[in-house]
C-alpha atoms as a PDB file:
ATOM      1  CA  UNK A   1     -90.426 -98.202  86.062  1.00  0.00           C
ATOM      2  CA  UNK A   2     -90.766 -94.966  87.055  1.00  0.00           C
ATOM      3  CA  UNK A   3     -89.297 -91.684  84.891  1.00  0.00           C
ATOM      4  CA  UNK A   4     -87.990 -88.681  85.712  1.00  0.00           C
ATOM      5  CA  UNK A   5     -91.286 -86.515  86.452  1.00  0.00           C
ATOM      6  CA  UNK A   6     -92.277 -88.672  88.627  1.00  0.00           C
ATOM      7  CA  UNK A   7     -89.763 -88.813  90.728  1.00  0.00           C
ATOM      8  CA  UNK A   8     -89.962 -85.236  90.647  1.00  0.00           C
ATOM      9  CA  UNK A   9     -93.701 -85.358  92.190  1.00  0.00           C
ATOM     10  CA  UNK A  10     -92.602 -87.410  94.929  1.00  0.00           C
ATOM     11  CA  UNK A  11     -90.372 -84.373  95.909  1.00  0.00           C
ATOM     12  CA  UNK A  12     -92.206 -81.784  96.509  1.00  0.00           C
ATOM     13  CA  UNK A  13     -92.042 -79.990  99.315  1.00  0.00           C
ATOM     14  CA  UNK A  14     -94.001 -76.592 100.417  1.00  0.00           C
ATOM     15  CA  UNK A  15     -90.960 -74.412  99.314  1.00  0.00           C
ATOM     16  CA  UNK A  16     -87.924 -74.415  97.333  1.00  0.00           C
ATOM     17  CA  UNK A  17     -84.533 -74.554  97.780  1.00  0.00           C
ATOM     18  CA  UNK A  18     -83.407 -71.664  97.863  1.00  0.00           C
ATOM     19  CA  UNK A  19     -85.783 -70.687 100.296  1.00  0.00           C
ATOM     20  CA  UNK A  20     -84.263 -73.006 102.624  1.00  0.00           C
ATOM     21  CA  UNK A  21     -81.254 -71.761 102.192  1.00  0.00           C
ATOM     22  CA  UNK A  22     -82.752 -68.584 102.737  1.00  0.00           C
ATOM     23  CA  UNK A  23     -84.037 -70.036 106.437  1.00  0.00           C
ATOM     24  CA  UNK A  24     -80.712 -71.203 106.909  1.00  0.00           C
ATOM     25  CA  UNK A  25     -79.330 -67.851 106.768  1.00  0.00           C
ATOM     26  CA  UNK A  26     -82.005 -66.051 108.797  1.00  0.00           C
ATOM     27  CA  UNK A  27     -81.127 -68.745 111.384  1.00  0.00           C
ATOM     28  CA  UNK A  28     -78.014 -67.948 111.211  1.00  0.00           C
ATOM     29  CA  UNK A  29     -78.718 -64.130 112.057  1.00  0.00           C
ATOM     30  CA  UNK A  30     -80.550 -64.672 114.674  1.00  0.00           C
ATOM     31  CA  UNK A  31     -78.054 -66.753 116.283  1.00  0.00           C
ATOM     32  CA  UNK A  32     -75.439 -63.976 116.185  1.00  0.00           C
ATOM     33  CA  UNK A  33     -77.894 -61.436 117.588  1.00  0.00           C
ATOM     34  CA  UNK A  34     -77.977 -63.852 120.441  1.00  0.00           C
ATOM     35  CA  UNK A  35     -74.464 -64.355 120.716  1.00  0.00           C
ATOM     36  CA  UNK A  36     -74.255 -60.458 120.839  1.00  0.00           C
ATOM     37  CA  UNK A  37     -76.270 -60.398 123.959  1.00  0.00           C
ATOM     38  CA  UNK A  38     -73.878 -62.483 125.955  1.00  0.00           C
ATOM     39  CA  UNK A  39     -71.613 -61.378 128.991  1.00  0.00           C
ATOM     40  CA  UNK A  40     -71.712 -58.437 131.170  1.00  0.00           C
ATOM     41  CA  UNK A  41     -71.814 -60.385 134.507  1.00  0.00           C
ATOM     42  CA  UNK A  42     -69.440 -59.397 137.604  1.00  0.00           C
ATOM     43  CA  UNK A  43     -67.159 -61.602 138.448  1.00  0.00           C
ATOM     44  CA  UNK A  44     -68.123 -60.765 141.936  1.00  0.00           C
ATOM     45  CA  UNK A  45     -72.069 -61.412 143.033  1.00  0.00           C
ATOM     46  CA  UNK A  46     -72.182 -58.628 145.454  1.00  0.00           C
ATOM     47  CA  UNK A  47     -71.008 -56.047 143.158  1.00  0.00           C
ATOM     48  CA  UNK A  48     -73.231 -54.844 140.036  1.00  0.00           C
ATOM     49  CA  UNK A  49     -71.660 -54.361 136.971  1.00  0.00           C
ATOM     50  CA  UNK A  50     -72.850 -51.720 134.714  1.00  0.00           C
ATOM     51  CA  UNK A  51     -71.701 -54.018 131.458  1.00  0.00           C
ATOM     52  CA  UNK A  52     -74.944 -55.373 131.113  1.00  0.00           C
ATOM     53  CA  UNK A  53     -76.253 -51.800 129.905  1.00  0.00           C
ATOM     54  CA  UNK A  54     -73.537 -51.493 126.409  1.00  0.00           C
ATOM     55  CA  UNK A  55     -74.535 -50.794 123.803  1.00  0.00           C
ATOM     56  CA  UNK A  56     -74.169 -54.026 121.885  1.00  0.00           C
ATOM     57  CA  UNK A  57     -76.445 -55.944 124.507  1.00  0.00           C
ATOM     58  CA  UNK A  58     -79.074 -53.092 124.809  1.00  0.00           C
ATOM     59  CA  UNK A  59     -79.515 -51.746 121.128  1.00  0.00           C
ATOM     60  CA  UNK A  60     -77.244 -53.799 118.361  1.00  0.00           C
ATOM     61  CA  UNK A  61     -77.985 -57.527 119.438  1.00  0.00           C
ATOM     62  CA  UNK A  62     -81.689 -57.241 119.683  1.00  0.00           C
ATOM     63  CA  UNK A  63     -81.805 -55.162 116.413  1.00  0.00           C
ATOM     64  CA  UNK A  64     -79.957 -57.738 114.615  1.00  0.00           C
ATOM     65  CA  UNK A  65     -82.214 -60.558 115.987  1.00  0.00           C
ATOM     66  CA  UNK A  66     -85.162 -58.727 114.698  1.00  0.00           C
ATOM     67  CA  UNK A  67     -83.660 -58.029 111.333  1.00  0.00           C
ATOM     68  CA  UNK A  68     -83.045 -62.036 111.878  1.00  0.00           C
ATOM     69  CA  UNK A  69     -86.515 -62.879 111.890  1.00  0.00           C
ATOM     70  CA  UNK A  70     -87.865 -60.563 109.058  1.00  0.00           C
ATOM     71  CA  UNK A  71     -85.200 -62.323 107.349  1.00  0.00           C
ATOM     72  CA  UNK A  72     -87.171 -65.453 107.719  1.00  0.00           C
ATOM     73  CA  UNK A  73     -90.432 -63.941 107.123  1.00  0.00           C
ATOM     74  CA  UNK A  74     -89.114 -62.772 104.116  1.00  0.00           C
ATOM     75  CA  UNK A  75     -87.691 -65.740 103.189  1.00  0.00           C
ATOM     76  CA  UNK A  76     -90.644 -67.747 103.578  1.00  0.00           C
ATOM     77  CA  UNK A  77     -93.058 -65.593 101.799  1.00  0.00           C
ATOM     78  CA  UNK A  78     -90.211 -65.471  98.481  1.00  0.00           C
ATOM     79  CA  UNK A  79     -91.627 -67.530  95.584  1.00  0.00           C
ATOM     80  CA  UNK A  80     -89.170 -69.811  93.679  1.00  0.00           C
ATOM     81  CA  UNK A  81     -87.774 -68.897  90.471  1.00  0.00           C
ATOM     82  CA  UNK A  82     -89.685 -70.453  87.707  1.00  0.00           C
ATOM     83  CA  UNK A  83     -87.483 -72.563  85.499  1.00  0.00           C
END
């Protein structure tokens, strides 16, 4: 039969949970920095549109999907609370 602690063993993985949470969040970021960067086409081929140059696709989005991924850094390189 096996106890407790070992079933504890069986489960360990390379970081905890809350730093997969953490990921999950970081993910998340970086998803709505890309979601940020979407539109500013014409609706007409031949004519250029000058959305493409705001100042959400240009400077916010890619800011926030940099913040995204020293989120993740971050969040991989946090050690787990010791119980």
């Amino acid at each position: 039969m096996s106890t407790k602690n070992e079933n504890k063993d069986k489960l360990n993985f390379a970081l905890g949970t809350e730093n997969y949470k953490l990921l999950a969040i970081g993910f998340a970021i970086i998803v709505v920095g890309f979601i940020l960067m979407l539109g500013g086409k014409s609706d007409n081929p031949n004519v250029f549109s000058e959305d493409i140059f705001s100042f959400r696709r240009i400077t916010l989005a890619p800011l926030v999907v940099l913040a995204g991924f020293i989120f993740e850094i971050w969040a991989i390189m946090k050690k787990p609370k010791e119980k």
